[in-house]
C-alpha atoms as a PDB file:
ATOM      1  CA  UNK A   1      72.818 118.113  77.121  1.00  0.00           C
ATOM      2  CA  UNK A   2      73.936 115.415  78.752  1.00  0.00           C
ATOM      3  CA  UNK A   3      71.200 112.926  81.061  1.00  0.00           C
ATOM      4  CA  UNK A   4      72.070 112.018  84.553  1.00  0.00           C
ATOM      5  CA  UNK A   5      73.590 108.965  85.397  1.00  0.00           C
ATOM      6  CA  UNK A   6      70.929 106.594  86.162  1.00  0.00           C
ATOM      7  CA  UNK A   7      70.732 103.540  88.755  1.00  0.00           C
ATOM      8  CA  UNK A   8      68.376 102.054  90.955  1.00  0.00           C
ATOM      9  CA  UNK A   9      68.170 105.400  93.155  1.00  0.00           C
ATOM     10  CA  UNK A  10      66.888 107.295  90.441  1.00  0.00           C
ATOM     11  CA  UNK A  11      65.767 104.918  87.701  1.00  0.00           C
ATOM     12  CA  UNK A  12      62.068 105.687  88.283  1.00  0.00           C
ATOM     13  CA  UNK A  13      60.578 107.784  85.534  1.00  0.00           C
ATOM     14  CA  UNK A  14      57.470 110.032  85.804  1.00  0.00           C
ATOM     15  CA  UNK A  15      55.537 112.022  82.874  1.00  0.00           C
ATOM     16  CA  UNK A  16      54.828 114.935  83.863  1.00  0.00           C
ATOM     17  CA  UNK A  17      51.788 115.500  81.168  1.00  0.00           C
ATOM     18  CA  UNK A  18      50.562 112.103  83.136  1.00  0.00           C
ATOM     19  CA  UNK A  19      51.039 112.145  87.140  1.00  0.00           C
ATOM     20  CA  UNK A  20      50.908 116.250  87.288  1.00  0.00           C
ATOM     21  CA  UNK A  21      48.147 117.488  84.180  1.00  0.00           C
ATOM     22  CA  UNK A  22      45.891 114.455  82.963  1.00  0.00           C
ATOM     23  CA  UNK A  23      45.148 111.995  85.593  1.00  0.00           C
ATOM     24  CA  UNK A  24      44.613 114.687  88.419  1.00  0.00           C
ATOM     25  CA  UNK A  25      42.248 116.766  86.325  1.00  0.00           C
ATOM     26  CA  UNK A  26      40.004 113.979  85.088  1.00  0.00           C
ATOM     27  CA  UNK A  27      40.128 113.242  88.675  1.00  0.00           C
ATOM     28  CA  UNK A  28      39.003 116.796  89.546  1.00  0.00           C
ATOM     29  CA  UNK A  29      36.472 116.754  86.619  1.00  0.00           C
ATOM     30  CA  UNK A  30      34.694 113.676  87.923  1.00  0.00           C
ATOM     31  CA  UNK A  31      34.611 114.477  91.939  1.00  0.00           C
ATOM     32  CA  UNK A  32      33.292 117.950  90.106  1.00  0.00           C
ATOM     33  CA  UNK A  33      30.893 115.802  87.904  1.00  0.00           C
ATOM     34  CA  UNK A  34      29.560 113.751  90.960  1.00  0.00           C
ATOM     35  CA  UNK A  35      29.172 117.130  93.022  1.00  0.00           C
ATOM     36  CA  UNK A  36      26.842 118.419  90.142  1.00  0.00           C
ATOM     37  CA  UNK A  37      25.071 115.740  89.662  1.00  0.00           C
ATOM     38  CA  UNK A  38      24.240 115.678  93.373  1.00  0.00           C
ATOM     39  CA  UNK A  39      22.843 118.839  93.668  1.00  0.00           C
ATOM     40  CA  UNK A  40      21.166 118.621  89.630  1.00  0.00           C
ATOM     41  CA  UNK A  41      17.608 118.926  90.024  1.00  0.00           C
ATOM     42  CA  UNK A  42      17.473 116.430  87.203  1.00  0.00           C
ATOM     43  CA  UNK A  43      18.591 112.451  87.290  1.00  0.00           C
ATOM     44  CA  UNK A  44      19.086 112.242  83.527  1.00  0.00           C
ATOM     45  CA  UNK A  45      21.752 115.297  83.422  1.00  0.00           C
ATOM     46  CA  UNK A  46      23.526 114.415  86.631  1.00  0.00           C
ATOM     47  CA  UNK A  47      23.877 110.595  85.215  1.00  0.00           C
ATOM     48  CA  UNK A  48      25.101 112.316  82.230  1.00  0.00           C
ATOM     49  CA  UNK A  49      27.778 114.240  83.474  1.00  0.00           C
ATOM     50  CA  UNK A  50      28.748 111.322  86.026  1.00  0.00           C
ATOM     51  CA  UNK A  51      29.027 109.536  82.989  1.00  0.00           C
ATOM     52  CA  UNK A  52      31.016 111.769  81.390  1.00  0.00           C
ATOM     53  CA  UNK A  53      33.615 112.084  84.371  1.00  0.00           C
ATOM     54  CA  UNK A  54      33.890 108.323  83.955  1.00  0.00           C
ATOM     55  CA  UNK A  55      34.811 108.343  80.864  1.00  0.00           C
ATOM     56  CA  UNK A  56      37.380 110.802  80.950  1.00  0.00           C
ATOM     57  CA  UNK A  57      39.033 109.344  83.783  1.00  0.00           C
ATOM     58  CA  UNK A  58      38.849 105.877  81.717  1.00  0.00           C
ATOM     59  CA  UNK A  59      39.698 107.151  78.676  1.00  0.00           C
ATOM     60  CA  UNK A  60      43.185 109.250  80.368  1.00  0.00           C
ATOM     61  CA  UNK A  61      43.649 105.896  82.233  1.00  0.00           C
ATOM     62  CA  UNK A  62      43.327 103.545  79.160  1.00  0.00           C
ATOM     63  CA  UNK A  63      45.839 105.787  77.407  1.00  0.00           C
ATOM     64  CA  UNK A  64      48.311 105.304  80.031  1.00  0.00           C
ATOM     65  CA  UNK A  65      47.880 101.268  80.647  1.00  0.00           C
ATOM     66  CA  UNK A  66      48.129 101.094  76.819  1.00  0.00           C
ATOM     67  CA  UNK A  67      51.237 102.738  76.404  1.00  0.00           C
ATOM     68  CA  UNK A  68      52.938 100.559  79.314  1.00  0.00           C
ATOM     69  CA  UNK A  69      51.533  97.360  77.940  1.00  0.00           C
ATOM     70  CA  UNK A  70      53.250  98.423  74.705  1.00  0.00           C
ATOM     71  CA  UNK A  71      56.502  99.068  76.042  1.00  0.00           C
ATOM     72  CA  UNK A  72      56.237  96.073  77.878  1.00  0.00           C
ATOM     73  CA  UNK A  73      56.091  94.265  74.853  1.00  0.00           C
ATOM     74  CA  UNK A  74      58.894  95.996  73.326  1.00  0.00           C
ATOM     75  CA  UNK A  75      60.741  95.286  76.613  1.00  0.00           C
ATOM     76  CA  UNK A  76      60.377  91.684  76.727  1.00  0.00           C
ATOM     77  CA  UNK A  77      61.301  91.271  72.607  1.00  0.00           C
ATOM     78  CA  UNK A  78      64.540  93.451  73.424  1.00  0.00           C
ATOM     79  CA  UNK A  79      65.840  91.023  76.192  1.00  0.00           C
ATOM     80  CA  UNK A  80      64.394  87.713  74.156  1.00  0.00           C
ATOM     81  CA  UNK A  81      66.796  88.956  71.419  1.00  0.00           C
ATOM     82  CA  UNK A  82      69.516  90.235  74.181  1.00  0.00           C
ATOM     83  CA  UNK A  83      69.770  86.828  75.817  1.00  0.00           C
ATOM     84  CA  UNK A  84      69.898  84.935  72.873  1.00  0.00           C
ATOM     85  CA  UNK A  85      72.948  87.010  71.772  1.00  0.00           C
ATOM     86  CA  UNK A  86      74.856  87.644  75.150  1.00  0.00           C
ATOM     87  CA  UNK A  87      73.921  84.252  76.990  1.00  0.00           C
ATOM     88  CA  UNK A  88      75.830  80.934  76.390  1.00  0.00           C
ATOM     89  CA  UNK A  89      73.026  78.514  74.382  1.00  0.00           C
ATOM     90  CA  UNK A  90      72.404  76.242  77.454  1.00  0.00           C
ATOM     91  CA  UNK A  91      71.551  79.559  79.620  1.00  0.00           C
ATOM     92  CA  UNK A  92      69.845  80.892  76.921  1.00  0.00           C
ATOM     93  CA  UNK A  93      67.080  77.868  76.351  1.00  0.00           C
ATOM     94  CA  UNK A  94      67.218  77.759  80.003  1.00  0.00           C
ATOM     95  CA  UNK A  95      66.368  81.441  80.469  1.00  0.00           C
ATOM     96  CA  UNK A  96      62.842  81.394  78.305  1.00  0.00           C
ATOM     97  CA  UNK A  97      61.731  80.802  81.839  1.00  0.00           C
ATOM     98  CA  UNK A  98      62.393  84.043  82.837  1.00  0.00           C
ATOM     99  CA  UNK A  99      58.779  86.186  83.516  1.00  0.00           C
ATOM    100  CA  UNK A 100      58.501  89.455  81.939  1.00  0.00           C
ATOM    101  CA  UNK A 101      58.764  91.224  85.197  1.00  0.00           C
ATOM    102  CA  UNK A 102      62.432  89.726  85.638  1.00  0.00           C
ATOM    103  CA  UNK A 103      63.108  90.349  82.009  1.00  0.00           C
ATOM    104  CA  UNK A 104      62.053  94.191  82.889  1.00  0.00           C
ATOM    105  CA  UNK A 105      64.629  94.067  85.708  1.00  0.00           C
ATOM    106  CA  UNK A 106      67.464  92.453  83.849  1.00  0.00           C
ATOM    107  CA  UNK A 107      67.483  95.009  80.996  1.00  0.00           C
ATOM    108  CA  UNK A 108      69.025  98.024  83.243  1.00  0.00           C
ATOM    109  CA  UNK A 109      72.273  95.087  83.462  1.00  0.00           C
ATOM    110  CA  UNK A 110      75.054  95.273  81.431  1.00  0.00           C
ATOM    111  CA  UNK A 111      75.997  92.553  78.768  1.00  0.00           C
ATOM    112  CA  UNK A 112      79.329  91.252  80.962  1.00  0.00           C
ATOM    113  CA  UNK A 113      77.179  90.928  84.125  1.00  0.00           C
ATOM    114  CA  UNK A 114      73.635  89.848  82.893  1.00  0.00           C
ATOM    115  CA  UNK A 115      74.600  85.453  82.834  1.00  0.00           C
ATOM    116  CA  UNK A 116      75.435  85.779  86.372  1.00  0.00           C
ATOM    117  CA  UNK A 117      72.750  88.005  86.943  1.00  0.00           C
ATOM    118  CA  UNK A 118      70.314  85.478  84.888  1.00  0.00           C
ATOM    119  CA  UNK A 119      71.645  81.902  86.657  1.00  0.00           C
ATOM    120  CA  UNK A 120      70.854  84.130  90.401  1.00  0.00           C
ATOM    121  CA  UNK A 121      67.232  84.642  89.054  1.00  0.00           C
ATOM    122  CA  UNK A 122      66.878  81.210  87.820  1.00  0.00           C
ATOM    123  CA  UNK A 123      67.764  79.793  90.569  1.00  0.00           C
ATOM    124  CA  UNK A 124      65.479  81.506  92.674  1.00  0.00           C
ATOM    125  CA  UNK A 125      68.166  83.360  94.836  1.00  0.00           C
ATOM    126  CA  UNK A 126      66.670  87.212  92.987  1.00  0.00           C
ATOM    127  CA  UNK A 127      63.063  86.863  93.246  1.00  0.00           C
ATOM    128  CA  UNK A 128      61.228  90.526  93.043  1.00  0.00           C
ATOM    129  CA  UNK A 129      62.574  93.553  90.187  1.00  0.00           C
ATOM    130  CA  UNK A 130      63.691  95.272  93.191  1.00  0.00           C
ATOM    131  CA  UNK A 131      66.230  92.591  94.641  1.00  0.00           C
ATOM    132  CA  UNK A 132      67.357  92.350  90.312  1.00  0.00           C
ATOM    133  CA  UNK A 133      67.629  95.880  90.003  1.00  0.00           C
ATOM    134  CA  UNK A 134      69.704  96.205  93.595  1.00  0.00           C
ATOM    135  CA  UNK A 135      71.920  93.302  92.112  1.00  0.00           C
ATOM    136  CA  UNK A 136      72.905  95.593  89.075  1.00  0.00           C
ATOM    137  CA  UNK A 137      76.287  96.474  89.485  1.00  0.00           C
ATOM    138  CA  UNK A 138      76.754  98.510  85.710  1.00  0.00           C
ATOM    139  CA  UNK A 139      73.376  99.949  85.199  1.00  0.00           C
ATOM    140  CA  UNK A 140      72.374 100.619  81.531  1.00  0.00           C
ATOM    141  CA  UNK A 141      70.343 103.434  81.285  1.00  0.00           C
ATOM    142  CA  UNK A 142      66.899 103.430  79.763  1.00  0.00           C
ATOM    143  CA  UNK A 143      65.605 106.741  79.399  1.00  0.00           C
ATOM    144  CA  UNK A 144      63.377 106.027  76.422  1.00  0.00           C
ATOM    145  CA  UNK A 145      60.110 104.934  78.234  1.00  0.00           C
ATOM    146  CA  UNK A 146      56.621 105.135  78.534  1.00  0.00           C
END
Protein backbone atom coordinates (compact mmCIF):
# COMPACT_ATOMS: atom_id res chain seq x y z
CA UNK A 1 0.00 0.00 0.00
CA UNK A 2 1.29 2.95 -0.91
CA UNK A 3 1.69 6.19 1.98
CA UNK A 4 0.42 9.57 1.12
CA UNK A 5 2.49 12.11 -0.15
CA UNK A 6 3.71 14.03 2.69
CA UNK A 7 4.61 17.92 3.10
CA UNK A 8 4.30 20.49 5.53
CA UNK A 9 0.30 20.28 5.39
CA UNK A 10 0.29 16.92 6.56
CA UNK A 11 3.72 16.09 7.94
CA UNK A 12 2.46 15.97 11.55
CA UNK A 13 2.28 12.47 12.91
CA UNK A 14 0.07 11.25 15.80
CA UNK A 15 0.05 7.64 17.62
CA UNK A 16 -2.93 6.69 18.05
CA UNK A 17 -2.03 4.08 21.09
CA UNK A 18 -0.58 7.63 22.56
CA UNK A 19 -2.95 10.85 22.00
CA UNK A 20 -6.33 8.53 21.77
CA UNK A 21 -5.71 5.20 24.48
CA UNK A 22 -2.75 5.94 27.01
CA UNK A 23 -2.39 9.49 27.91
CA UNK A 24 -6.27 10.15 28.15
CA UNK A 25 -6.89 7.15 30.37
CA UNK A 26 -4.11 7.73 32.87
CA UNK A 27 -5.63 11.06 32.74
CA UNK A 28 -9.09 9.62 33.53
CA UNK A 29 -7.53 7.20 36.12
CA UNK A 30 -5.98 10.01 38.13
CA UNK A 31 -9.01 12.76 38.06
CA UNK A 32 -10.82 9.19 39.11
CA UNK A 33 -7.99 8.60 41.73
CA UNK A 34 -8.26 12.23 43.17
CA UNK A 35 -12.23 11.88 43.22
CA UNK A 36 -11.74 8.72 45.49
CA UNK A 37 -9.46 9.85 47.50
CA UNK A 38 -11.68 12.85 48.25
CA UNK A 39 -14.50 11.17 49.37
CA UNK A 40 -12.07 7.99 51.14
CA UNK A 41 -12.84 8.00 54.65
CA UNK A 42 -9.18 7.20 55.06
CA UNK A 43 -5.95 9.67 54.29
CA UNK A 44 -3.51 6.78 53.89
CA UNK A 45 -5.68 4.98 50.97
CA UNK A 46 -6.73 8.14 49.22
CA UNK A 47 -2.80 9.28 49.23
CA UNK A 48 -2.31 5.90 47.92
CA UNK A 49 -4.37 5.85 45.06
CA UNK A 50 -3.46 9.67 44.30
CA UNK A 51 -0.21 8.29 44.24
CA UNK A 52 -0.88 5.75 42.10
CA UNK A 53 -2.69 8.05 39.42
CA UNK A 54 0.59 9.96 39.48
CA UNK A 55 2.48 7.49 38.62
CA UNK A 56 0.67 6.19 35.85
CA UNK A 57 0.30 9.39 34.27
CA UNK A 58 4.29 9.77 34.80
CA UNK A 59 5.14 6.60 33.91
CA UNK A 60 2.74 6.84 30.22
CA UNK A 61 4.36 10.34 30.00
CA UNK A 62 8.04 9.25 30.59
CA UNK A 63 7.49 6.60 27.93
CA UNK A 64 6.52 9.08 25.46
CA UNK A 65 9.36 11.95 26.22
CA UNK A 66 11.78 8.98 26.07
CA UNK A 67 10.97 7.78 22.84
CA UNK A 68 11.13 11.47 21.28
CA UNK A 69 14.39 12.21 22.98
CA UNK A 70 15.60 9.04 21.25
CA UNK A 71 14.56 9.84 17.92
CA UNK A 72 15.85 13.09 18.41
CA UNK A 73 19.08 11.72 18.77
CA UNK A 74 18.82 9.56 15.87
CA UNK A 75 17.60 12.69 14.02
CA UNK A 76 20.39 14.90 14.69
CA UNK A 77 23.24 11.86 13.89
CA UNK A 78 21.27 11.34 10.46
CA UNK A 79 21.68 15.05 9.32
CA UNK A 80 25.42 15.32 11.09
CA UNK A 81 26.25 12.46 8.64
CA UNK A 82 23.81 14.02 5.77
CA UNK A 83 25.59 17.37 5.77
CA UNK A 84 28.86 16.12 5.87
CA UNK A 85 28.10 14.11 2.68
CA UNK A 86 25.75 16.52 0.65
CA UNK A 87 27.30 19.98 1.84
CA UNK A 88 30.47 21.53 0.24
CA UNK A 89 33.37 21.25 3.28
CA UNK A 90 33.32 25.04 4.03
CA UNK A 91 29.30 24.80 4.55
CA UNK A 92 29.70 21.77 6.19
CA UNK A 93 32.23 23.01 9.22
CA UNK A 94 30.16 26.02 9.01
CA UNK A 95 26.87 24.19 9.53
CA UNK A 96 27.90 22.35 13.09
CA UNK A 97 26.19 25.51 14.18
CA UNK A 98 23.05 24.41 13.22
CA UNK A 99 20.64 23.57 16.62
CA UNK A 100 18.93 20.35 16.64
CA UNK A 101 15.60 21.94 16.16
CA UNK A 102 16.84 23.31 12.63
CA UNK A 103 18.55 20.04 11.98
CA UNK A 104 14.86 18.44 12.67
CA UNK A 105 13.50 20.87 10.06
CA UNK A 106 16.13 20.42 7.42
CA UNK A 107 15.78 16.61 7.24
CA UNK A 108 12.16 16.69 5.39
CA UNK A 109 14.65 18.72 2.41
CA UNK A 110 15.93 17.07 -0.34
CA UNK A 111 19.76 16.57 -0.99
CA UNK A 112 19.78 19.22 -4.24
CA UNK A 113 17.99 21.89 -2.13
CA UNK A 114 19.29 21.41 1.51
CA UNK A 115 22.93 24.00 0.94
CA UNK A 116 20.64 26.68 0.00
CA UNK A 117 18.30 25.73 2.47
CA UNK A 118 21.34 25.49 5.16
CA UNK A 119 23.26 29.08 4.11
CA UNK A 120 19.20 30.75 4.62
CA UNK A 121 19.28 29.23 8.21
CA UNK A 122 22.74 30.26 8.89
CA UNK A 123 22.32 33.34 8.07
CA UNK A 124 19.51 33.94 10.16
CA UNK A 125 16.96 34.68 7.27
CA UNK A 126 14.85 30.86 8.47
CA UNK A 127 14.68 31.15 12.09
CA UNK A 128 11.71 28.75 13.60
CA UNK A 129 11.09 24.71 12.06
CA UNK A 130 8.03 26.15 10.73
CA UNK A 131 9.52 28.99 8.41
CA UNK A 132 12.37 25.69 7.39
CA UNK A 133 9.75 23.36 6.82
CA UNK A 134 7.53 26.13 4.65
CA UNK A 135 10.92 26.73 2.73
CA UNK A 136 10.97 22.96 1.61
CA UNK A 137 10.29 22.89 -1.84
CA UNK A 138 10.94 18.66 -2.40
CA UNK A 139 9.81 17.28 0.85
CA UNK A 140 11.37 13.89 1.87
CA UNK A 141 9.09 11.96 3.65
CA UNK A 142 9.71 10.62 7.11
CA UNK A 143 7.17 8.32 8.12
CA UNK A 144 9.32 6.27 10.47
CA UNK A 145 8.85 8.26 13.78
CA UNK A 146 8.23 8.26 17.23
Amino acid sequence: MAKTPQDYSNHAMMQPLWHYVAFPAATVFLAYAISMAARSGSIVRGAMLVLFGLGGVATVWASRTMALTLQNRIIRLEMQLRLKEVLPAPLAERAKALTLGQMIALRFASDAELPGLVERVLKGELTSRKEIKQAVKEWQADHLRA
